[in-house]
C-alpha atoms as a PDB file:
ATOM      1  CA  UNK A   1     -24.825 -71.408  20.345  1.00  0.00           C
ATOM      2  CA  UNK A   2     -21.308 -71.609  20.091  1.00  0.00           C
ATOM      3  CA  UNK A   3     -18.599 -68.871  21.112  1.00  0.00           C
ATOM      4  CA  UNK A   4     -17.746 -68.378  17.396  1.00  0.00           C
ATOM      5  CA  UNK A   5     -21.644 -67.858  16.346  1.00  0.00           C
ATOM      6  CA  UNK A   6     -21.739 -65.473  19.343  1.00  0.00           C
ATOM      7  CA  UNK A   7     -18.649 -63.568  18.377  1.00  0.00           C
ATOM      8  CA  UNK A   8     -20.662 -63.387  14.700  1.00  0.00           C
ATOM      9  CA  UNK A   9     -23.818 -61.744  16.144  1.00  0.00           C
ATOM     10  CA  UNK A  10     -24.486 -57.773  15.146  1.00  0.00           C
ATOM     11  CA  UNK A  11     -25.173 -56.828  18.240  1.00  0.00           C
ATOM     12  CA  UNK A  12     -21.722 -58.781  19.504  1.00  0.00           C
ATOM     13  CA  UNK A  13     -19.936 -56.362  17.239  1.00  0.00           C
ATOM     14  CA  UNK A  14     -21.681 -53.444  18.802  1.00  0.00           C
ATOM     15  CA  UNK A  15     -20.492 -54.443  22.438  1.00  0.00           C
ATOM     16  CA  UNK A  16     -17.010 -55.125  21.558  1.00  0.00           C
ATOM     17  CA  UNK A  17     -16.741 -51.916  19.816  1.00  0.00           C
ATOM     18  CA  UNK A  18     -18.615 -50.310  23.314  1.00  0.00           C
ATOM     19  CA  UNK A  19     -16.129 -52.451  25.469  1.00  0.00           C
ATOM     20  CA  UNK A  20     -12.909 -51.073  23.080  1.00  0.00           C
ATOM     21  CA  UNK A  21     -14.075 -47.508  22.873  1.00  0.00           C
ATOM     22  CA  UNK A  22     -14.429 -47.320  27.148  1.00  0.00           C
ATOM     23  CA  UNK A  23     -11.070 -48.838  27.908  1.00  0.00           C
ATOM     24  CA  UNK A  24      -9.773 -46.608  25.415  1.00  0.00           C
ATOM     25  CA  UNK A  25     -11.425 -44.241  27.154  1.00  0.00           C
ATOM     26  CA  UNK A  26      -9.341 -45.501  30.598  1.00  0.00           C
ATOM     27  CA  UNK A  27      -6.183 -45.490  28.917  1.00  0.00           C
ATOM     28  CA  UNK A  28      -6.540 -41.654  27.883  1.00  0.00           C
ATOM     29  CA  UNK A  29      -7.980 -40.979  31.602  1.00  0.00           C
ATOM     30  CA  UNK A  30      -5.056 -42.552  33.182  1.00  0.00           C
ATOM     31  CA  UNK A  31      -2.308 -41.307  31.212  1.00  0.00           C
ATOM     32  CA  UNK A  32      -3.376 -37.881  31.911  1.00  0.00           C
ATOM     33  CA  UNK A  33      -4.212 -38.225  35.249  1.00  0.00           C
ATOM     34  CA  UNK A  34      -1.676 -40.926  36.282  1.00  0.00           C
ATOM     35  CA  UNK A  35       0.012 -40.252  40.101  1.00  0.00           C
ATOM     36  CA  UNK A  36      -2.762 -38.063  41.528  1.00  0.00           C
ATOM     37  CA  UNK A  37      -4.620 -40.662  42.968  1.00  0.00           C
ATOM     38  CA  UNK A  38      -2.766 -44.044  43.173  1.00  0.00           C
ATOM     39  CA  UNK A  39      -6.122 -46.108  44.468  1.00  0.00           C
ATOM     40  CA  UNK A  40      -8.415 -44.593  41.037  1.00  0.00           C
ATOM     41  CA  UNK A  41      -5.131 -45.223  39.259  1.00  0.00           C
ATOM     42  CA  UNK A  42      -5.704 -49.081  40.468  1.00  0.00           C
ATOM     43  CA  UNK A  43      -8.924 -48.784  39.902  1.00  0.00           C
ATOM     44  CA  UNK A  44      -8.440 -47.687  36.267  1.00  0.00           C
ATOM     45  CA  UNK A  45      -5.757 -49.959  35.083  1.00  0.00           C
ATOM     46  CA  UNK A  46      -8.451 -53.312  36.664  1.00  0.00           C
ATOM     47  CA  UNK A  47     -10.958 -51.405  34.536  1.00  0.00           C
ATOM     48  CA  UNK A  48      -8.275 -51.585  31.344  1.00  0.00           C
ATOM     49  CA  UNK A  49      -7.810 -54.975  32.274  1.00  0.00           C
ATOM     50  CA  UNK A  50     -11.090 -56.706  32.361  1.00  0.00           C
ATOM     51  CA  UNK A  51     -12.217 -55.592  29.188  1.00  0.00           C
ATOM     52  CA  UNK A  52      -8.739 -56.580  27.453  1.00  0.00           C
ATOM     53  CA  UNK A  53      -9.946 -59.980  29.312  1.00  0.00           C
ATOM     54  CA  UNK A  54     -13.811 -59.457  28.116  1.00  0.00           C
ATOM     55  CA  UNK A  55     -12.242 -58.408  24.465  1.00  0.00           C
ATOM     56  CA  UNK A  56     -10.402 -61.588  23.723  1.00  0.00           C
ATOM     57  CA  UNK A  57     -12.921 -63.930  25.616  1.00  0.00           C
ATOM     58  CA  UNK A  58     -11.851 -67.600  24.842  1.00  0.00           C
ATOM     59  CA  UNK A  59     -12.949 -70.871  25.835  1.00  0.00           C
ATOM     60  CA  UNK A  60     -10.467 -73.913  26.007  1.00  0.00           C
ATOM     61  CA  UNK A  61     -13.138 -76.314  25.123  1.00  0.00           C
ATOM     62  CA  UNK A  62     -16.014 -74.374  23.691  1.00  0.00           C
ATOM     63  CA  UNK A  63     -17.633 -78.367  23.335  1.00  0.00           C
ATOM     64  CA  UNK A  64     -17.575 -79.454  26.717  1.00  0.00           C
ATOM     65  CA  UNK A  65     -19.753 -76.229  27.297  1.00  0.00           C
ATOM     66  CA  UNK A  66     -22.415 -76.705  24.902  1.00  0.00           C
END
């Protein structure tokens, strides 16, 4: 299966939109709550982070995977 099929699954479309709503859910934590704990405010903008990184997953040579 390719990246492109995967990204066209149902239940692909159903993570992502899990994955957007809980950084979403970090971003409205940490703005409200920013400066009151510096190490969860780290810990919150890695959170943000990874999914960004799991949202627009990419491969530079999706053939030399398969």
């Amino acid at each position: 299966m390719t990246l492109s099929e995967w990204k066209s699954l149902p239940i692909t479309g159903e993570l992502m939109g899990e994955w957007k709503r809980r950084q979403e859910s970090a971003k409205e934590y940490l703005a409200k709550h920013a400066g009151l704990e510096p190490l969860q405010d780290r810990w919150y903008t890695g959170v943000i982070a990874a999914y960004e990184d799991m949202l627009d997953i990419e491969l530079d040579d999706e053939e030399a995977h398969n």
